[in-house]
ModelCIF file with pLDDT and N, C-alpha, C, O atoms, coordinates in Angstrom:
data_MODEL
#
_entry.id   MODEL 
#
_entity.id                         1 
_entity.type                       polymer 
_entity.pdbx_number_of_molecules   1 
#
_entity_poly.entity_id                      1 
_entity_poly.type                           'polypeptide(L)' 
_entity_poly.nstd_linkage                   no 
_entity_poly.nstd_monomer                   no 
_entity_poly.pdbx_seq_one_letter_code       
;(UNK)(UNK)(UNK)(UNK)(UNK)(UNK)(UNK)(UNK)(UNK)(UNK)(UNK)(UNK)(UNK)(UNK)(UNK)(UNK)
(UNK)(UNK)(UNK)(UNK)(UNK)(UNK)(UNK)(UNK)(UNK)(UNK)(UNK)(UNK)(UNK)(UNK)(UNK)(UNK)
(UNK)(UNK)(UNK)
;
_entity_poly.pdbx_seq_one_letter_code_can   XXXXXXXXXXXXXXXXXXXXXXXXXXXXXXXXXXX 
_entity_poly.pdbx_strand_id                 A 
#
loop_
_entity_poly_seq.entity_id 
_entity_poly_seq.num 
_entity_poly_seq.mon_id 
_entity_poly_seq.hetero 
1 1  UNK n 
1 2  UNK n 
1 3  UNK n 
1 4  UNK n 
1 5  UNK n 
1 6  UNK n 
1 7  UNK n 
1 8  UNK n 
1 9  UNK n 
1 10 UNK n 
1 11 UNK n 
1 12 UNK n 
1 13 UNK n 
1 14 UNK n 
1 15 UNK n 
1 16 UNK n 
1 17 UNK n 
1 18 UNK n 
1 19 UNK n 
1 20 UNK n 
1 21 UNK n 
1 22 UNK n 
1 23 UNK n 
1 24 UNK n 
1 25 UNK n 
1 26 UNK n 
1 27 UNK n 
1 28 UNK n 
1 29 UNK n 
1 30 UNK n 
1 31 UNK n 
1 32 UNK n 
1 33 UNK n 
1 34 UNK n 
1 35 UNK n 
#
_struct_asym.id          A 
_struct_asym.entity_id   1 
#
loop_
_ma_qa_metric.id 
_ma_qa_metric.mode 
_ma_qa_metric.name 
_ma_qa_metric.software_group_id 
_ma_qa_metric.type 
1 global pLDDT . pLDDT 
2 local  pLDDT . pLDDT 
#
_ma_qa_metric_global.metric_id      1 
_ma_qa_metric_global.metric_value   93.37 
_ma_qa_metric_global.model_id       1 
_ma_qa_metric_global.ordinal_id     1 
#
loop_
_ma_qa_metric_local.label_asym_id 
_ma_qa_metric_local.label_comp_id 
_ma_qa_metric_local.label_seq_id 
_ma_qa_metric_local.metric_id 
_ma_qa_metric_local.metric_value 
_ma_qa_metric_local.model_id 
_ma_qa_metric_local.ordinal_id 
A UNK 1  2 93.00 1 1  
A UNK 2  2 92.00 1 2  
A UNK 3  2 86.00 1 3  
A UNK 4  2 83.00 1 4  
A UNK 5  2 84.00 1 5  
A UNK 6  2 84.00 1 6  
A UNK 7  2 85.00 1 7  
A UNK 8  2 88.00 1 8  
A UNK 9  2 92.00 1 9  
A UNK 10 2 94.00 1 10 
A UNK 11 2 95.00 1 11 
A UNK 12 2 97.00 1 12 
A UNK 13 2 98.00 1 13 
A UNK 14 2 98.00 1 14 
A UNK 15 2 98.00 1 15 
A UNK 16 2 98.00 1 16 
A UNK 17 2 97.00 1 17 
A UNK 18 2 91.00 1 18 
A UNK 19 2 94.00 1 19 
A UNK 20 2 96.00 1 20 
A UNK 21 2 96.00 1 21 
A UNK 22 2 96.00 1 22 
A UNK 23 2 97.00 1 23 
A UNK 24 2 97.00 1 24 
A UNK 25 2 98.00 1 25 
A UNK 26 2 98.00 1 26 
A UNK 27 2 97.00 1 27 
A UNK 28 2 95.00 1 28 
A UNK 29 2 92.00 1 29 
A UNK 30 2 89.00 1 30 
A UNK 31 2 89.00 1 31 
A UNK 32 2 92.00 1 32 
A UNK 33 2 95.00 1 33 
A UNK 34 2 96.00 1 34 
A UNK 35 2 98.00 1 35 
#
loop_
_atom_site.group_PDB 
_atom_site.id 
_atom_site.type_symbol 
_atom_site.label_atom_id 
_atom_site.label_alt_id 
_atom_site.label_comp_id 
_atom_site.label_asym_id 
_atom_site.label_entity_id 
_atom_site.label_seq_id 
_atom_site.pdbx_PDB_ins_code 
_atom_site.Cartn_x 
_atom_site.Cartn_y 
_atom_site.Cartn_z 
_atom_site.occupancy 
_atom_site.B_iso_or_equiv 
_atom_site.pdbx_formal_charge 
_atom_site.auth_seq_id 
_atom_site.auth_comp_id 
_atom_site.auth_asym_id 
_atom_site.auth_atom_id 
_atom_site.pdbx_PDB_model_num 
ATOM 1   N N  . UNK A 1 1  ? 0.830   -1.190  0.000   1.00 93.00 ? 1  UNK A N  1 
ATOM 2   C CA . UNK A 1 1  ? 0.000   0.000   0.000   1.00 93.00 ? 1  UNK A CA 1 
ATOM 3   C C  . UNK A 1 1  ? 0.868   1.243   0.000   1.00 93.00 ? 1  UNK A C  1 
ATOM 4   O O  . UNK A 1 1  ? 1.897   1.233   0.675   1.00 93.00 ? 1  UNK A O  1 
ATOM 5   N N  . UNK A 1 2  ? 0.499   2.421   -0.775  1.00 92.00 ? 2  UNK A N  1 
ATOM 6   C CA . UNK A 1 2  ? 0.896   3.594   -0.583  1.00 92.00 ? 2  UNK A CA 1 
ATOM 7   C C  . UNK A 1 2  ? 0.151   4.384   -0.437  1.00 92.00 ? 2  UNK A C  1 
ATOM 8   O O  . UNK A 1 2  ? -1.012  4.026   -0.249  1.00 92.00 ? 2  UNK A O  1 
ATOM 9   N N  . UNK A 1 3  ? 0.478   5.822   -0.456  1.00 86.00 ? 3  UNK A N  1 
ATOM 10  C CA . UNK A 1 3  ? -0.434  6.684   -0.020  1.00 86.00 ? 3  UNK A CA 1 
ATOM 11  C C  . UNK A 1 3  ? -1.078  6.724   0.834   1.00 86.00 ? 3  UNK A C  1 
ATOM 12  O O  . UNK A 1 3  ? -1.579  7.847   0.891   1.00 86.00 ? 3  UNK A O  1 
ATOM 13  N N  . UNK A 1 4  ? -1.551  5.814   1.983   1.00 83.00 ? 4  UNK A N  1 
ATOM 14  C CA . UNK A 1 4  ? -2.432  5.776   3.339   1.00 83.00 ? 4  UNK A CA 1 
ATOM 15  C C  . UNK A 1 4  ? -1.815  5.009   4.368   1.00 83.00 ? 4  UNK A C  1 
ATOM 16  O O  . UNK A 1 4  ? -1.015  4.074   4.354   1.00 83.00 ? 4  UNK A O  1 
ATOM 17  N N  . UNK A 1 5  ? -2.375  5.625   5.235   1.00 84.00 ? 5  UNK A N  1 
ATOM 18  C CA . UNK A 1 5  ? -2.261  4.480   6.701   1.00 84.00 ? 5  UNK A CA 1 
ATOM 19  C C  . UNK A 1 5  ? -2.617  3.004   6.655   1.00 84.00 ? 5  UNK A C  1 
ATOM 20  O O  . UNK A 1 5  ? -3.777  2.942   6.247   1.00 84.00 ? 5  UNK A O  1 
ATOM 21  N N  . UNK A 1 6  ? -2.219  1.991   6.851   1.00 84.00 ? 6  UNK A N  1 
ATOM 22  C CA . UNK A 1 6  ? -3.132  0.736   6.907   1.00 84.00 ? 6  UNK A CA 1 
ATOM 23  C C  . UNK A 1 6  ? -4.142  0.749   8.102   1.00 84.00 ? 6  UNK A C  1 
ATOM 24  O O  . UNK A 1 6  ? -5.172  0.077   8.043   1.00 84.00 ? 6  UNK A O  1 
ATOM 25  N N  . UNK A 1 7  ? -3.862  1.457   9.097   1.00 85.00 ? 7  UNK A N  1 
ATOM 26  C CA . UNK A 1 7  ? -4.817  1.538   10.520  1.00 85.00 ? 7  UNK A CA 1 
ATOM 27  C C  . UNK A 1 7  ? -5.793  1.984   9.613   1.00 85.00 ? 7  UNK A C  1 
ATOM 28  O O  . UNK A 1 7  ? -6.306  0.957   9.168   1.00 85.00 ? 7  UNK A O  1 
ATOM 29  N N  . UNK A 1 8  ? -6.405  3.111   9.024   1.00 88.00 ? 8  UNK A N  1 
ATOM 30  C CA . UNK A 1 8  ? -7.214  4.101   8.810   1.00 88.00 ? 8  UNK A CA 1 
ATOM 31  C C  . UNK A 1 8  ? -8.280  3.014   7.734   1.00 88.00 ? 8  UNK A C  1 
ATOM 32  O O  . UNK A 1 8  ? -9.362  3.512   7.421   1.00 88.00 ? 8  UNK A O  1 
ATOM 33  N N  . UNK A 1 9  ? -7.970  1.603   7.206   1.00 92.00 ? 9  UNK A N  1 
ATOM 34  C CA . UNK A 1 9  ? -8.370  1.023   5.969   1.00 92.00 ? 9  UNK A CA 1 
ATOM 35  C C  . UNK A 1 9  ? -8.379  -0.120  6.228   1.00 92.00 ? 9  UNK A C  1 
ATOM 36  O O  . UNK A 1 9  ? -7.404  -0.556  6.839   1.00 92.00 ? 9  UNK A O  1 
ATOM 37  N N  . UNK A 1 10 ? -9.790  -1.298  5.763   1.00 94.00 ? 10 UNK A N  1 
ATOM 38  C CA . UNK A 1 10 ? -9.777  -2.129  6.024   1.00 94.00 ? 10 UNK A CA 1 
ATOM 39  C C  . UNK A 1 10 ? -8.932  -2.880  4.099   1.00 94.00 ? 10 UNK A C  1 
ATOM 40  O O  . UNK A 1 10 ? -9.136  -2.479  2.953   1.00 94.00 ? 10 UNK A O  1 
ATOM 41  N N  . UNK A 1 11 ? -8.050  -4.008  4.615   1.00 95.00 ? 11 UNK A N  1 
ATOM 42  C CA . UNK A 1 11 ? -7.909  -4.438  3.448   1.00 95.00 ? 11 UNK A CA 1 
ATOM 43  C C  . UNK A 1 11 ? -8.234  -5.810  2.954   1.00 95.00 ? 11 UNK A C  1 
ATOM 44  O O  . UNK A 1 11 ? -8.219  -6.617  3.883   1.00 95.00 ? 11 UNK A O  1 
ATOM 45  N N  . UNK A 1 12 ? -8.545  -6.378  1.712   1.00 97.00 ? 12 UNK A N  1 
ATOM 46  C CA . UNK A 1 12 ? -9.177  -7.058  1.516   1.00 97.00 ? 12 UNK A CA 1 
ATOM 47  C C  . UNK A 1 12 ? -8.649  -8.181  0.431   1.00 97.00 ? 12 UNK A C  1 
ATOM 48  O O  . UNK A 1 12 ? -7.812  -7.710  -0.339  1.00 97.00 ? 12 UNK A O  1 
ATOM 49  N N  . UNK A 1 13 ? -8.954  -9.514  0.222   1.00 98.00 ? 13 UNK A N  1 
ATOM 50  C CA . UNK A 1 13 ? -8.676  -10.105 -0.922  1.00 98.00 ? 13 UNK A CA 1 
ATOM 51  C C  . UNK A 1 13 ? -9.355  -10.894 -1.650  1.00 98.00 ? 13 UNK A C  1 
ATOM 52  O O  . UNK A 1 13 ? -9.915  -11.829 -1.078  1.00 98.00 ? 13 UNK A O  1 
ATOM 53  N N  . UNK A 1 14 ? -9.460  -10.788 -2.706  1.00 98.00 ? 14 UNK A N  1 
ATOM 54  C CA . UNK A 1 14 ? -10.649 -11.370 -3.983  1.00 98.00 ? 14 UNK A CA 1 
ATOM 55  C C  . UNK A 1 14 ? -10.223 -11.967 -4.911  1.00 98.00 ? 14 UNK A C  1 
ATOM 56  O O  . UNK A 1 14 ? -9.138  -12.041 -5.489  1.00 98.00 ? 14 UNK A O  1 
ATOM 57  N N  . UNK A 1 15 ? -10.893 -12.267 -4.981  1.00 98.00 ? 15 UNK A N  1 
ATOM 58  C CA . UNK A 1 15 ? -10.370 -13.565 -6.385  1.00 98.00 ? 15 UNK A CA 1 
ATOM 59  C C  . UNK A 1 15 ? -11.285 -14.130 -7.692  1.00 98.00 ? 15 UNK A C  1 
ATOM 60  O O  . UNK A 1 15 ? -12.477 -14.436 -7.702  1.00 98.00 ? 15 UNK A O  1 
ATOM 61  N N  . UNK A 1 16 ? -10.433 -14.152 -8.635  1.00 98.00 ? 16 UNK A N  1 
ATOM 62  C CA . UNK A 1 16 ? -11.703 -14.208 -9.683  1.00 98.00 ? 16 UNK A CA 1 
ATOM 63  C C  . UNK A 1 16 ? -11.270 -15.135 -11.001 1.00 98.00 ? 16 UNK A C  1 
ATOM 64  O O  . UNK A 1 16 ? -10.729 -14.768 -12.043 1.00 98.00 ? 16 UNK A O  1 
ATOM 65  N N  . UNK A 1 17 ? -11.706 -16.486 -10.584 1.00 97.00 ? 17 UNK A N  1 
ATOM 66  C CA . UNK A 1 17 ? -11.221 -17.627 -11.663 1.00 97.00 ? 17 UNK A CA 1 
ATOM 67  C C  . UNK A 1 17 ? -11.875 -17.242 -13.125 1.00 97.00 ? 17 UNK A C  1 
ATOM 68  O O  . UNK A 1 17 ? -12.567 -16.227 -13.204 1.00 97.00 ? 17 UNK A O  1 
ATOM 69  N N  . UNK A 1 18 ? -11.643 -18.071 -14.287 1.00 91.00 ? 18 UNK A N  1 
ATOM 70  C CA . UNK A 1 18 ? -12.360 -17.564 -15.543 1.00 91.00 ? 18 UNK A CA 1 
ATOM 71  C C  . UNK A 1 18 ? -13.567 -18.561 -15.021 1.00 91.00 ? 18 UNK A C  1 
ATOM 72  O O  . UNK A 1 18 ? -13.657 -19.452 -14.176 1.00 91.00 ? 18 UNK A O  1 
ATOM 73  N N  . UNK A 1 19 ? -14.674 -17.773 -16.225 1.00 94.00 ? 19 UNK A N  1 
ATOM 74  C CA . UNK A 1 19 ? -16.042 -17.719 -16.113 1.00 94.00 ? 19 UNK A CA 1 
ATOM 75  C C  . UNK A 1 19 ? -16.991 -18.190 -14.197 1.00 94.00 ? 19 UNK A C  1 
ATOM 76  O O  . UNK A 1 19 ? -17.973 -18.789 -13.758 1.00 94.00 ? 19 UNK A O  1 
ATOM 77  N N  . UNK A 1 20 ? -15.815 -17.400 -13.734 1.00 96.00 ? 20 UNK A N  1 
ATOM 78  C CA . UNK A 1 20 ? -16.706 -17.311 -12.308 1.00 96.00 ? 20 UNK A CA 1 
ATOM 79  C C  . UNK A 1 20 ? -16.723 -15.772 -12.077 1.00 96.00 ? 20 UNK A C  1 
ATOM 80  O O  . UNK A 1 20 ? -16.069 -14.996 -12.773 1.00 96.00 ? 20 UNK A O  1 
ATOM 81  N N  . UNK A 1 21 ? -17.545 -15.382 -11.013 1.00 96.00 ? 21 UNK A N  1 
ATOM 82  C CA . UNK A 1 21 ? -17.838 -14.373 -10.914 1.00 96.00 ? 21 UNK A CA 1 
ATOM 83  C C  . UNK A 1 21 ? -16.401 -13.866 -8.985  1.00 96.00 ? 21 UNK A C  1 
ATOM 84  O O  . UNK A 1 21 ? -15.771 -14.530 -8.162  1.00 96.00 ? 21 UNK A O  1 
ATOM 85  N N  . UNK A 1 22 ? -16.604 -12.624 -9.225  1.00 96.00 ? 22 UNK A N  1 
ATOM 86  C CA . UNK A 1 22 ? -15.330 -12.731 -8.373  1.00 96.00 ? 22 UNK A CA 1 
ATOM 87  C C  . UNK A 1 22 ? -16.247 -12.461 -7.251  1.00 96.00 ? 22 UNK A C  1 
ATOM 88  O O  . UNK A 1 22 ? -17.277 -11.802 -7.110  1.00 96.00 ? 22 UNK A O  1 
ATOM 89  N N  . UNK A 1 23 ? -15.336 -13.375 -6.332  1.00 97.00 ? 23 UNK A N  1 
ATOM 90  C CA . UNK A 1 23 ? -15.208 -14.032 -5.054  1.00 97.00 ? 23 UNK A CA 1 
ATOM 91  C C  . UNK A 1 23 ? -14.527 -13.113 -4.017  1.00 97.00 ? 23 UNK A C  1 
ATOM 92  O O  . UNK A 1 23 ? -13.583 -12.468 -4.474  1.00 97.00 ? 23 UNK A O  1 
ATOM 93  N N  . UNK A 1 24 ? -14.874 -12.885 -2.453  1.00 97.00 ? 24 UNK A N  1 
ATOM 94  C CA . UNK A 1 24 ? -14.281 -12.268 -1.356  1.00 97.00 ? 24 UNK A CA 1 
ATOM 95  C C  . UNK A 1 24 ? -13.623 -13.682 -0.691  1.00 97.00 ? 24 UNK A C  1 
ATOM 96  O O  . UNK A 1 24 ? -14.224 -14.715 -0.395  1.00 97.00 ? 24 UNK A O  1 
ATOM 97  N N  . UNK A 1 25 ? -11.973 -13.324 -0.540  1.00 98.00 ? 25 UNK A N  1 
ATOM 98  C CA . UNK A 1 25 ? -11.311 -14.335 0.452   1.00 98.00 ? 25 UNK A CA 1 
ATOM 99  C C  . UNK A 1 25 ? -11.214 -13.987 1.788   1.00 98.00 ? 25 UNK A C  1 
ATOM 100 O O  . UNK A 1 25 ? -11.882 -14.484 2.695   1.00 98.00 ? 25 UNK A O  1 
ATOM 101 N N  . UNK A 1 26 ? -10.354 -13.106 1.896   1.00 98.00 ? 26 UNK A N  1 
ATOM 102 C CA . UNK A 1 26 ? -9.841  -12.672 2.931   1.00 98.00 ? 26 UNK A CA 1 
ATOM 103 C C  . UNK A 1 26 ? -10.186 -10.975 3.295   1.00 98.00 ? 26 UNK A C  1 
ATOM 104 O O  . UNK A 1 26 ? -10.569 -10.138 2.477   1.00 98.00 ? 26 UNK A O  1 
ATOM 105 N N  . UNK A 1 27 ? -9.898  -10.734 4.933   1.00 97.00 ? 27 UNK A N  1 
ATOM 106 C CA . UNK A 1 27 ? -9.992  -9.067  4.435   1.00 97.00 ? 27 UNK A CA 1 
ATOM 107 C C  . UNK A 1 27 ? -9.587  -8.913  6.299   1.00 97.00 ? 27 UNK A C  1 
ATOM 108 O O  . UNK A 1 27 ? -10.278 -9.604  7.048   1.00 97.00 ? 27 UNK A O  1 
ATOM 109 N N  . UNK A 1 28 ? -8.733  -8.215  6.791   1.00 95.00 ? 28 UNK A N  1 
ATOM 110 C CA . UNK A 1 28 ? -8.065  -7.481  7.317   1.00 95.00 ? 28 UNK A CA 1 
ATOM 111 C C  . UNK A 1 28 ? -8.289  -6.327  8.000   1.00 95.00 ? 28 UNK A C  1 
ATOM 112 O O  . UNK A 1 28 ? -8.719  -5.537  7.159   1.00 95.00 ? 28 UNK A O  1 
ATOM 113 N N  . UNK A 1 29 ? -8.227  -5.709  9.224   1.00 92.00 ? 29 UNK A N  1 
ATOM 114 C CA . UNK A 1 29 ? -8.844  -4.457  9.629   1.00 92.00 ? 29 UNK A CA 1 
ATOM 115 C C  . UNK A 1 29 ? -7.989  -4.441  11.078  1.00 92.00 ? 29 UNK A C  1 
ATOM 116 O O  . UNK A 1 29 ? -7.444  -5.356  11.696  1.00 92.00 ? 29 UNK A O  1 
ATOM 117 N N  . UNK A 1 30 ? -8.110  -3.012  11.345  1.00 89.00 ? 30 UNK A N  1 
ATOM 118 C CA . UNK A 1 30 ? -7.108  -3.214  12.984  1.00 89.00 ? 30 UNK A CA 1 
ATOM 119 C C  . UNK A 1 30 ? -8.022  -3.640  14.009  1.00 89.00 ? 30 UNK A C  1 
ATOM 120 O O  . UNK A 1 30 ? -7.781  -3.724  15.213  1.00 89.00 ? 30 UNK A O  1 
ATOM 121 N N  . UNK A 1 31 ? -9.364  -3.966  13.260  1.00 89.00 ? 31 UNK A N  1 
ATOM 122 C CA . UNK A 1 31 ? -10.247 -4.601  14.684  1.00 89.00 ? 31 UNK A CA 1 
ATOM 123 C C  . UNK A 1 31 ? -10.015 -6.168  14.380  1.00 89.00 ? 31 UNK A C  1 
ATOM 124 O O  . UNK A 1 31 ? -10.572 -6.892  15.205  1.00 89.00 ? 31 UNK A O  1 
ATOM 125 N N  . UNK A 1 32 ? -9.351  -6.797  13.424  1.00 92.00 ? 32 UNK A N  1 
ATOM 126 C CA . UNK A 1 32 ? -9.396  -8.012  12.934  1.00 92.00 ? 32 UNK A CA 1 
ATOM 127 C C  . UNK A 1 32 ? -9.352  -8.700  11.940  1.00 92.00 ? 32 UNK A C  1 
ATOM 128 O O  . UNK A 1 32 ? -8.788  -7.903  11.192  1.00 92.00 ? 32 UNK A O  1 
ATOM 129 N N  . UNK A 1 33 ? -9.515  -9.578  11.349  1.00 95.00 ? 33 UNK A N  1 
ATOM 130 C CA . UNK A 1 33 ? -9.675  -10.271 10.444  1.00 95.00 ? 33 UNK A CA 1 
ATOM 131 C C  . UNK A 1 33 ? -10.863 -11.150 9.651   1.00 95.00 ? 33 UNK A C  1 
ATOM 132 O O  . UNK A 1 33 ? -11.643 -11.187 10.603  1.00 95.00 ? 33 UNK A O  1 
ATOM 133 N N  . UNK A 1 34 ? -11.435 -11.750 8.785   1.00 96.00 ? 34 UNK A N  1 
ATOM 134 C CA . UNK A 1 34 ? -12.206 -12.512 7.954   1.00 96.00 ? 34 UNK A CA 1 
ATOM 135 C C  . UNK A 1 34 ? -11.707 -13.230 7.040   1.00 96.00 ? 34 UNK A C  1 
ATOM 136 O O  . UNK A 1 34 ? -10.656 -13.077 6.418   1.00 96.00 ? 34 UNK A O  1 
ATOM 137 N N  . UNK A 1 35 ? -12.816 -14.359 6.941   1.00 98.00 ? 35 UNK A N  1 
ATOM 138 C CA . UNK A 1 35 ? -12.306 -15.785 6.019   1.00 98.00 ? 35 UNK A CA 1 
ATOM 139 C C  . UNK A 1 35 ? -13.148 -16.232 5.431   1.00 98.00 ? 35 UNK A C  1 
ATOM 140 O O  . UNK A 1 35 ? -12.956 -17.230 4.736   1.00 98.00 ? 35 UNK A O  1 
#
């Protein structure tokens, strides 16, 4: 990341195989995490 704080932003990860529609994996925040 540039330009920002990571505290200030939750971050996230997605994914998107062919002919699927894209998908939420993962995602990150200073209160925690998701799966």
């Amino acid at each position: 990341a540039s330009g920002f704080n990571l505290d200030y932003y939750a971050i996230g990860w997605f994914r998107q195989a062919p002919g699927k529609e894209r998908e939420g994996v993962s995602c990150i925040s200073s209160s925690g995490d998701s799966y």
